[in-house]
Protein backbone atom coordinates (compact mmCIF):
# COMPACT_ATOMS: atom_id res chain seq x y z
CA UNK A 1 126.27 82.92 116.50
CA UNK A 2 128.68 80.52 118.12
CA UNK A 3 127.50 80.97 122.09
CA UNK A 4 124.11 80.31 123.42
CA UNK A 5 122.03 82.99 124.03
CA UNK A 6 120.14 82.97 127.10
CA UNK A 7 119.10 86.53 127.12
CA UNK A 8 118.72 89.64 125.22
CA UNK A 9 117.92 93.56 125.10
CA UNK A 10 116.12 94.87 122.25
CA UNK A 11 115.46 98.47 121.09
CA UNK A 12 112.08 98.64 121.02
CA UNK A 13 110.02 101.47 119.24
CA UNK A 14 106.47 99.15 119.65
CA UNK A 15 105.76 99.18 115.84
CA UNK A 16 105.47 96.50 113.67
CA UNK A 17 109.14 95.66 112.54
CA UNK A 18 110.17 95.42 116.54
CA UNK A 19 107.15 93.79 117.60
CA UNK A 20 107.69 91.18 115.47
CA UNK A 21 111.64 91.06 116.22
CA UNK A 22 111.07 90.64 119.79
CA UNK A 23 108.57 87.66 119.56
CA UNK A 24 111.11 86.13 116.24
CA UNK A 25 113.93 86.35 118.87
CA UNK A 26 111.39 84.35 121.66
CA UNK A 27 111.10 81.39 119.24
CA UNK A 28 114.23 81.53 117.21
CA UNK A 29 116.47 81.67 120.38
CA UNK A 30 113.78 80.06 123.02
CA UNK A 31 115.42 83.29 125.46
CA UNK A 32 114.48 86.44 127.83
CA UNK A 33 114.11 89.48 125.71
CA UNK A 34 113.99 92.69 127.64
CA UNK A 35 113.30 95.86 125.49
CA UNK A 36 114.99 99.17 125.60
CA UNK A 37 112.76 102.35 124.53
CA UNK A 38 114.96 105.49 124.18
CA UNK A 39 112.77 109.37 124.37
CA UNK A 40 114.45 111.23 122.07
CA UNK A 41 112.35 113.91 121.97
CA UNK A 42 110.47 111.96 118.91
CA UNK A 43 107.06 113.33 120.34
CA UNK A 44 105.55 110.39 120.21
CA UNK A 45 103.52 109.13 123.09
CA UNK A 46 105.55 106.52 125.01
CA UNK A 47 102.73 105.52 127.55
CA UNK A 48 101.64 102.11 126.74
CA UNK A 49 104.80 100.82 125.08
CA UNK A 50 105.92 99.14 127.75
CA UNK A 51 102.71 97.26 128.28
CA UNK A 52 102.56 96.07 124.38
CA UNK A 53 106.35 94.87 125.04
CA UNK A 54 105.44 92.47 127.76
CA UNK A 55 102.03 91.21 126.29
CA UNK A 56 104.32 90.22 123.24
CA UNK A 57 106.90 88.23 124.96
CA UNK A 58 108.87 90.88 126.81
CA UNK A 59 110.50 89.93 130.37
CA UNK A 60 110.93 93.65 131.39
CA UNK A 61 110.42 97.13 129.35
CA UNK A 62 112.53 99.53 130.03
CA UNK A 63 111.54 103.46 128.86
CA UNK A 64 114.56 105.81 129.06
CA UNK A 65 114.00 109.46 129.13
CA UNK A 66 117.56 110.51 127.02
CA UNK A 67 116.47 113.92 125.94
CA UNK A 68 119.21 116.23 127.75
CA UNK A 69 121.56 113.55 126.99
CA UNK A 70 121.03 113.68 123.74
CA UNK A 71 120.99 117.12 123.53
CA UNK A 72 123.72 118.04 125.37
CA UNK A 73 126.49 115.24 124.63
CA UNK A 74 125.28 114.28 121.18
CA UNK A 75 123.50 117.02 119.08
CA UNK A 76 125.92 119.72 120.85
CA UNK A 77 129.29 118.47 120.21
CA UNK A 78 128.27 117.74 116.54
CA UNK A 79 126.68 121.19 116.42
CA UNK A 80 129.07 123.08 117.33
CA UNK A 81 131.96 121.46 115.13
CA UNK A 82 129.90 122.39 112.24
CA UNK A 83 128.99 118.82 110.59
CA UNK A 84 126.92 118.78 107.93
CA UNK A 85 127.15 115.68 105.02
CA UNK A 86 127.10 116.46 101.55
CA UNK A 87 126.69 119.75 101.83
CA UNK A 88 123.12 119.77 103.38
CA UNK A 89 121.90 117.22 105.73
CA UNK A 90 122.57 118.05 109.71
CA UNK A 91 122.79 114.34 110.57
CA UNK A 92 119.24 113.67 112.55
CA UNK A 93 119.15 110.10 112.50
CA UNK A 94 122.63 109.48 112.50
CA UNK A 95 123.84 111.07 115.97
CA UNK A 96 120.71 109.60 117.68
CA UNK A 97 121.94 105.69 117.05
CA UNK A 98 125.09 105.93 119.17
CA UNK A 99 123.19 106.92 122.09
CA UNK A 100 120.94 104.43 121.62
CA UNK A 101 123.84 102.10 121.42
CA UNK A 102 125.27 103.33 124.23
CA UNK A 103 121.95 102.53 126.49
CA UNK A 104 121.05 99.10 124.91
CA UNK A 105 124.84 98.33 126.61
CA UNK A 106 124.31 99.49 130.21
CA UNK A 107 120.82 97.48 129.82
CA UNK A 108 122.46 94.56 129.06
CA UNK A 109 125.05 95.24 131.47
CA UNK A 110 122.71 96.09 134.24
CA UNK A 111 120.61 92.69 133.30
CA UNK A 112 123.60 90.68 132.88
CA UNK A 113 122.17 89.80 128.78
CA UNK A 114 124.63 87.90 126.55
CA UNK A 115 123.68 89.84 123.33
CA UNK A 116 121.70 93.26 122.27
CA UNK A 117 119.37 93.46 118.96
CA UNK A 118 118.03 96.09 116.63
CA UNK A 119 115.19 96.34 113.86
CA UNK A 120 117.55 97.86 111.17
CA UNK A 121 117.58 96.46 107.82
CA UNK A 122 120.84 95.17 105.92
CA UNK A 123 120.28 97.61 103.07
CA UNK A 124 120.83 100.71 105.42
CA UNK A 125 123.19 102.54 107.60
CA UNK A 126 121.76 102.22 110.86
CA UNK A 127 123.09 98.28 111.02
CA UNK A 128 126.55 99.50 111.21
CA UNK A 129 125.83 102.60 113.56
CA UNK A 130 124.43 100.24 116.05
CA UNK A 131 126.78 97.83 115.89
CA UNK A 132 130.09 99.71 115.89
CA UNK A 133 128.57 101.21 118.75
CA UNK A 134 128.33 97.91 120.47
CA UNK A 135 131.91 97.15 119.25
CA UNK A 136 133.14 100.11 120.99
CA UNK A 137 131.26 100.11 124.00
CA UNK A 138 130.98 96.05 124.50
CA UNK A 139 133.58 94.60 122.57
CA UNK A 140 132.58 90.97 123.46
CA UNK A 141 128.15 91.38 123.31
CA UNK A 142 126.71 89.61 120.82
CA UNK A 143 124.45 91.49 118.09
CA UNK A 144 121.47 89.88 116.75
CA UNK A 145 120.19 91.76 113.52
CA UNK A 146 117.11 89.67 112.40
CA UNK A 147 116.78 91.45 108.69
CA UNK A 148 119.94 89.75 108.01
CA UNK A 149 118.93 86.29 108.68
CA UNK A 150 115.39 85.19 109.03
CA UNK A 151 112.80 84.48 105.98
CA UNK A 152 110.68 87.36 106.34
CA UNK A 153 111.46 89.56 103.01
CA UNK A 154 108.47 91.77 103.30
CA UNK A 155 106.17 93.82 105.08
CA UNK A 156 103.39 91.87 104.01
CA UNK A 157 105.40 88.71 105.46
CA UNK A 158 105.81 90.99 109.16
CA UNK A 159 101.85 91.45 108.86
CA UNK A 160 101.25 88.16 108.40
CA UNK A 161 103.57 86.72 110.98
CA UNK A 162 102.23 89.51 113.33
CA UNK A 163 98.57 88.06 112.77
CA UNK A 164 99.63 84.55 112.99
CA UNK A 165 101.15 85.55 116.73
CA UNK A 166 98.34 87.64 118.02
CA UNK A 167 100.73 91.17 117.96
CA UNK A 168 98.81 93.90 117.87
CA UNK A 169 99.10 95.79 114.43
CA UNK A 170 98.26 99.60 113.98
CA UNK A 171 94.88 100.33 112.30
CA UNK A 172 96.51 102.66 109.85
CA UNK A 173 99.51 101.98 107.47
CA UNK A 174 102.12 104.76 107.35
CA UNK A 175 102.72 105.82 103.99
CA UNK A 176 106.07 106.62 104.52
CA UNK A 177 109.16 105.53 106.54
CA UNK A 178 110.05 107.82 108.90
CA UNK A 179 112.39 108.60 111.66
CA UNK A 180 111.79 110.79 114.41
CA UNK A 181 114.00 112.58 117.40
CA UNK A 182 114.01 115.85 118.90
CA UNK A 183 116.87 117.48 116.30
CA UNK A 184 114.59 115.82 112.94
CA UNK A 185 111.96 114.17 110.57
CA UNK A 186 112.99 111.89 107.92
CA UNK A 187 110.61 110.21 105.03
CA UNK A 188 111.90 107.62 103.18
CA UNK A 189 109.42 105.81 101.04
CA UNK A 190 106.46 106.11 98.85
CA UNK A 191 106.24 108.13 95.84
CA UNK A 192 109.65 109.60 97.14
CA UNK A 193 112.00 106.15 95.84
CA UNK A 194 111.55 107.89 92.29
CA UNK A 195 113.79 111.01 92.87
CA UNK A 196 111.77 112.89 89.90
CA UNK A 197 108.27 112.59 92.20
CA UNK A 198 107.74 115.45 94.33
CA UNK A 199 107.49 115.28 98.23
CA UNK A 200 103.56 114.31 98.81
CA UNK A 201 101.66 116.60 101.62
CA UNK A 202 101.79 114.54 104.21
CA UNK A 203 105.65 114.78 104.26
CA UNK A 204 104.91 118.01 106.03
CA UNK A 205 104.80 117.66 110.01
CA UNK A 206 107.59 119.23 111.89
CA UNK A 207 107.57 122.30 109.28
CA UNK A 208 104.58 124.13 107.51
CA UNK A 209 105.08 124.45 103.73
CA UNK A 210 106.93 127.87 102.72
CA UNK A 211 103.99 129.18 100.75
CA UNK A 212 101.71 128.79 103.88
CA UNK A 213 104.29 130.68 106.45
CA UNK A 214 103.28 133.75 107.87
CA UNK A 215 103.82 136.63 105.32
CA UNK A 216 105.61 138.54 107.89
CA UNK A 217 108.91 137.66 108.83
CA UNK A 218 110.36 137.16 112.76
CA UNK A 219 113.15 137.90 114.25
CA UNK A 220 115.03 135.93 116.56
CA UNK A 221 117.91 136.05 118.84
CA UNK A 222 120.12 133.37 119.60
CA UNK A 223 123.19 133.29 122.75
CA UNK A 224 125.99 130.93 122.84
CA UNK A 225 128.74 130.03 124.77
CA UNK A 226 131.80 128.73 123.32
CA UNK A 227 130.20 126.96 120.51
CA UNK A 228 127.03 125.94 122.10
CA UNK A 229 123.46 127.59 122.10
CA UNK A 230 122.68 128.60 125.74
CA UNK A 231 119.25 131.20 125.31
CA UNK A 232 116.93 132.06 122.99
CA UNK A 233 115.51 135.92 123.19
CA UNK A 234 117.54 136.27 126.04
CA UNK A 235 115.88 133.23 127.76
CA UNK A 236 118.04 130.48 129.49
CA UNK A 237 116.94 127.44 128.38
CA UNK A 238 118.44 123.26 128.95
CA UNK A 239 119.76 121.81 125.68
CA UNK A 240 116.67 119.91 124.99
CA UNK A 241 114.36 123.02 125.91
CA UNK A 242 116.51 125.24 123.34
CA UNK A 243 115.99 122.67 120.72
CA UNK A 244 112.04 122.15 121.12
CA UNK A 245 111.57 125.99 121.37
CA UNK A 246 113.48 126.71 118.50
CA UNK A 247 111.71 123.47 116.36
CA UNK A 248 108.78 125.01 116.79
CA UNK A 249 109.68 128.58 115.70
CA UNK A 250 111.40 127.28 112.48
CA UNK A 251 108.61 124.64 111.70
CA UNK A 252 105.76 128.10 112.19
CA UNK A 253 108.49 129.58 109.28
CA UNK A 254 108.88 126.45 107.16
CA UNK A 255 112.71 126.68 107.75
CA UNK A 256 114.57 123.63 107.83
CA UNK A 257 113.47 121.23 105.23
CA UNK A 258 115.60 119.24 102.39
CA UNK A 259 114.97 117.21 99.52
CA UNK A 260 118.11 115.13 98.54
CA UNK A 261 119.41 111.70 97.08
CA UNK A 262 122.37 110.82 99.12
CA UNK A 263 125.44 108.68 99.17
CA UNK A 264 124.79 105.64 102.28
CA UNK A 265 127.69 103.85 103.31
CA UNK A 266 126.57 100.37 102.20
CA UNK A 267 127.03 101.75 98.44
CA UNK A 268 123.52 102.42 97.52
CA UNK A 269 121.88 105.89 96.98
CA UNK A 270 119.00 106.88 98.48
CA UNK A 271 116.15 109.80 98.74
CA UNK A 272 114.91 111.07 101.74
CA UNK A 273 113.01 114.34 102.66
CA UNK A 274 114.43 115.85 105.94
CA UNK A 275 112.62 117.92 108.14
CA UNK A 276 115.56 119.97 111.05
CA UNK A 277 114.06 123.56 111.91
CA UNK A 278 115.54 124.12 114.90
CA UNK A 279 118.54 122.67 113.94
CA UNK A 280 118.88 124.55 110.80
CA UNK A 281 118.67 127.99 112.96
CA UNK A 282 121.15 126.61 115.26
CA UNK A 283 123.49 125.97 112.19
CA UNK A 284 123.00 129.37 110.49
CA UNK A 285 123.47 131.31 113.73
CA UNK A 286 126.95 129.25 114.56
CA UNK A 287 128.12 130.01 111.93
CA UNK A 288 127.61 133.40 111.35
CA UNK A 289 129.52 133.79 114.96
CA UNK A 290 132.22 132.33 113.97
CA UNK A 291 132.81 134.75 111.19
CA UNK A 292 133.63 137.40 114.31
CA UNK A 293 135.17 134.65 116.44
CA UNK A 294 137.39 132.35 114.95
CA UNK A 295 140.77 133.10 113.66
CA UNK A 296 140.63 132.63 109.79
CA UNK A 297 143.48 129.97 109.65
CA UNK A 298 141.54 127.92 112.40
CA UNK A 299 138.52 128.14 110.09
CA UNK A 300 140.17 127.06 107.21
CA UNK A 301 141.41 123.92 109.34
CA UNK A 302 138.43 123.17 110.48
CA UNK A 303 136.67 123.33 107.31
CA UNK A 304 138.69 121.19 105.70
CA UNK A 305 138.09 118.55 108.71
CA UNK A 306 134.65 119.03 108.25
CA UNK A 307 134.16 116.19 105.63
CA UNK A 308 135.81 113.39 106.97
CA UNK A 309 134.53 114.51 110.55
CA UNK A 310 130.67 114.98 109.11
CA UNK A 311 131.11 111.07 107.73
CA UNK A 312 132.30 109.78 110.80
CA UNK A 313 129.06 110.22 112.15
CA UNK A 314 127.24 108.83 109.22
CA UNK A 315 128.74 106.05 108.66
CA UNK A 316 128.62 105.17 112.47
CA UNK A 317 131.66 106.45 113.92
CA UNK A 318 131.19 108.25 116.55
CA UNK A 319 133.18 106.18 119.21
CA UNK A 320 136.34 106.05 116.65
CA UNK A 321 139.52 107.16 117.84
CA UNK A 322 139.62 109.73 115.01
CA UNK A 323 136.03 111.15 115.52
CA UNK A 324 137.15 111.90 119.32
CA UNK A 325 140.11 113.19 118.08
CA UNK A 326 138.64 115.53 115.56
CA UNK A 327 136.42 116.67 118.26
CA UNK A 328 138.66 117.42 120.40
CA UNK A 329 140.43 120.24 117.61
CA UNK A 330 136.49 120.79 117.31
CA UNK A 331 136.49 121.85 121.20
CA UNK A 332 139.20 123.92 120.91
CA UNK A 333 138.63 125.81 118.33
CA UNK A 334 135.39 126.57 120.13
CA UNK A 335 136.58 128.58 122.84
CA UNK A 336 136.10 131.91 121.94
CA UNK A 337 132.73 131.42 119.97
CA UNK A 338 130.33 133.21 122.53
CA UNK A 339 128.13 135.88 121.32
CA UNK A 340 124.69 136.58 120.36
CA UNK A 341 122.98 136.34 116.71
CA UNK A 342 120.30 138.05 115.18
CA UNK A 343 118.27 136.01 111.88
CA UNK A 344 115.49 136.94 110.18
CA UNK A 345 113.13 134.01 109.84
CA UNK A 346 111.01 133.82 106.34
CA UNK A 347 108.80 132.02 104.26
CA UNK A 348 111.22 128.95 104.71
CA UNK A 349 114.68 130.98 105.06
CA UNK A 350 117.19 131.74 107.82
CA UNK A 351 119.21 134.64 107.65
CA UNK A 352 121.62 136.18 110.11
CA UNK A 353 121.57 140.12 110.24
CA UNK A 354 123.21 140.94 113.04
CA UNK A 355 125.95 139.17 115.28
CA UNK A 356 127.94 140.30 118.35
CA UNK A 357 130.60 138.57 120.68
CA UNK A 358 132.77 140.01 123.51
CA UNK A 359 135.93 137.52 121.49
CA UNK A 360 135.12 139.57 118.58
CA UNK A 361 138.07 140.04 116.01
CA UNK A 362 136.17 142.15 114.20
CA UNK A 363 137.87 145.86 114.03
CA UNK A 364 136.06 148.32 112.71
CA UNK A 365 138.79 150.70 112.03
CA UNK A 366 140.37 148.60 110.06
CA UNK A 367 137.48 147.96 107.92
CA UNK A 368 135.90 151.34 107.68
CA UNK A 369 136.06 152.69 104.39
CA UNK A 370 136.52 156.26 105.98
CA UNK A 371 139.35 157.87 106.77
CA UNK A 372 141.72 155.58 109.56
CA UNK A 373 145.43 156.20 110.76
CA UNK A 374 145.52 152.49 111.71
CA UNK A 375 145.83 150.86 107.92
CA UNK A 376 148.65 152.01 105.52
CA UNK A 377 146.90 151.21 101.80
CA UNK A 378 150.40 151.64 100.24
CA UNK A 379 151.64 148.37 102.51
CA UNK A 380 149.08 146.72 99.79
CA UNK A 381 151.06 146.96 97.35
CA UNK A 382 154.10 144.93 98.25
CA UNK A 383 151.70 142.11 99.33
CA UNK A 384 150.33 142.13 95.71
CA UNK A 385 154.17 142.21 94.35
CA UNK A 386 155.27 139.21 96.38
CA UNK A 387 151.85 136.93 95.88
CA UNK A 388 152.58 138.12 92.11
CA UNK A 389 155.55 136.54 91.99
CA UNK A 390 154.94 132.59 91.12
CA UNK A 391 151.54 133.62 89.16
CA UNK A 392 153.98 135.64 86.73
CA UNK A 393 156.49 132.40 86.57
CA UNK A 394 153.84 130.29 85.68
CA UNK A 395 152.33 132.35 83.36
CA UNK A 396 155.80 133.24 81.60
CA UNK A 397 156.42 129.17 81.40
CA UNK A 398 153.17 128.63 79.33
């Protein structure tokens, strides 16, 4: 790092890795760290933190309360376009770290700091969410990214460094590592870095395990407004209110949990356990509406989008010129997706059963199969005769 660094905003969670960061950063760099907590809706207790930042080195300790932020101009957007990577993970972690990008650069605008830091390691994605954030956002702040440069290889080498400073360490060891905002869970770790092990109990928090759901399903109905989830059993609720009320329904269900190796954009695979009940509802129910609401054409558009526009956000994307411009077709298509949705929640399943909209395209008496005066069958066949036409060439040419 060419310029000297005089000071420096750190997100801060107040475990181990960060407490250690922010008193490496003190010594390596002899500079003002200020730390940046971020609620997320992580349901953690946050009282404290910024005391244990400042008795290990910290200037200031700043808590931000992000939730409707999050909810609303994060999880939304990405909700309602659809996104989903490899076929089954709703992107938890991943749309959190832009925010938190976003906040660590008013911070360090606000305190006039020359560079921002994070605890992520070089092995996995987070590094480059963080930092193309900070490229979008600050073009010209510095990043500091510790796990890529100092000597410390190990947790045992962050315990020992912690007890050689005097930073408090946590009387228990986690068994896993986890993640945690108001849309997810992730595990990482454990027995779960051999892909044959199953998940251990304790991987098991946000969700209760399918076999100990009630043995009586529930019914739930969901409200949106052009793409986004507005009530819940006819009950206005904020973004971040939806969310939590419908985490809490899914995790009573044990709907909304995944076991999966998946492809990280630093080239490695990797296992995780995910843990997205409300989010999972969300998912099912948006989509079901759109199967009365969106023009089929549209739908096919989108879904073909939905790949590249689902990896933009995992591989750190998010302020890319072609993210925002694949949300913006995301908008649009949007427009018309208001309705309500009925699903059946059970023993850890989501299905829709019933769906309405007032943008409906629906048309029952086209579908009926009673009598109608509206469809002429016979029109059928000259459809067949003319989609006929290059499957006959081709099979004639064999």
């Amino acid at each position: 790092m060419s310029k000297a660094i005089k000071k420096v905003v750190l997100a801060y969670s107040g475990g181990l890795d960060t407490s250690v960061i922010l008193k490496w950063i003190k010594e390596e760099y002899g500079c003002e760290v200020i730390t940046l907590t971020c609620d997320l809706g992580q349901e953690e207790e946050l009282s404290g933190v910024d005391a244990k930042a400042k008795a290990t080195g910290a200037s200031k300790a700043y808590i931000e309360d992000v939730r409707e932020e999050f909810a609303r101009d994060f999880i939304f957007p990405m909700m309602r376009s659809g996104a989903i990577y490899e076929g089954r993970y709703l992107l938890g972690t991943s749309i959190a770290r832009p925010l938190i990008g976003k906040k660590l650069v008013e911070i360090a605008a606000k305190e006039g700091a020359d560079a921002v830091a994070h605890g992520a390691t070089g092995k996995g994605n987070d590094q480059v969410r963080f930092e193309l954030s900070v490229n979008a956002l600050a073009p010209d702040l510095s990043v500091i990214a510790p796990w890529r440069v100092w000597n410390l290889k190990s947790r045992t080498d962050l315990n020992a460094f912690a007890e050689q400073h005097g930073i408090p360490l946590s009387s228990g060891s986690k068994h896993y590592s986890m993640d945690r905002n108001m849309l997810h869970l992730s595990f990482e770790g454990g027995e779960l870095e051999d892909p044959w092990n199953e998940a251990g109990p304790g991987s098991y928090i946000m969700t209760v395990p399918p076999e100990k759901a009630p043995d009586t399903p529930e019914y739930v109905e969901i409200d949106f407004e052009r793409g986004d989830p507005i009530a819940v059993n006819g009950q206005s609720l904020s973004p971040a209110a939806l969310i939590k009320a419908l985490n809490t329904l899914g995790g009573k269900h044990g709907v909304g949990r995944i076991d999966m190796v998946e492809n990280r954009f630093v080239g490695m695979k990797s296992r995780g356990v995910y843990e997205t009940p409300g989010g999972t509802i969300i998912h099912a129910a948006h989509r079901d509406l759109e199967g009365i609401c969106l023009d089929r054409e549209v739908m096919r558009q989108r879904d073909a989008m939905l790949p590249n526009y689902a990896a933009a956000i995992y591989n750190g994307f998010w302020y890319a010129p072609e993210r925002e411009a694949m949300q913006a077709f995301m908008d649009t298509s949007q427009e018309r997706v208001s309705g309500t949705v009925r699903l059946k929640l059970y023993k850890g399943n989501v299905w829709p059963v019933g769906r309405k909209s007032p943008y409906s395209l629906f048309r029952a008496d086209l579908a009926t199969f009673e009598r109608d005066e509206v469809y002429n069958q016979a029109d059928a066949a000259g459809f067949i005769r003319l989609n006929g036409l290059r499957i006959q060439g081709y099979a004639k040419g064999r």
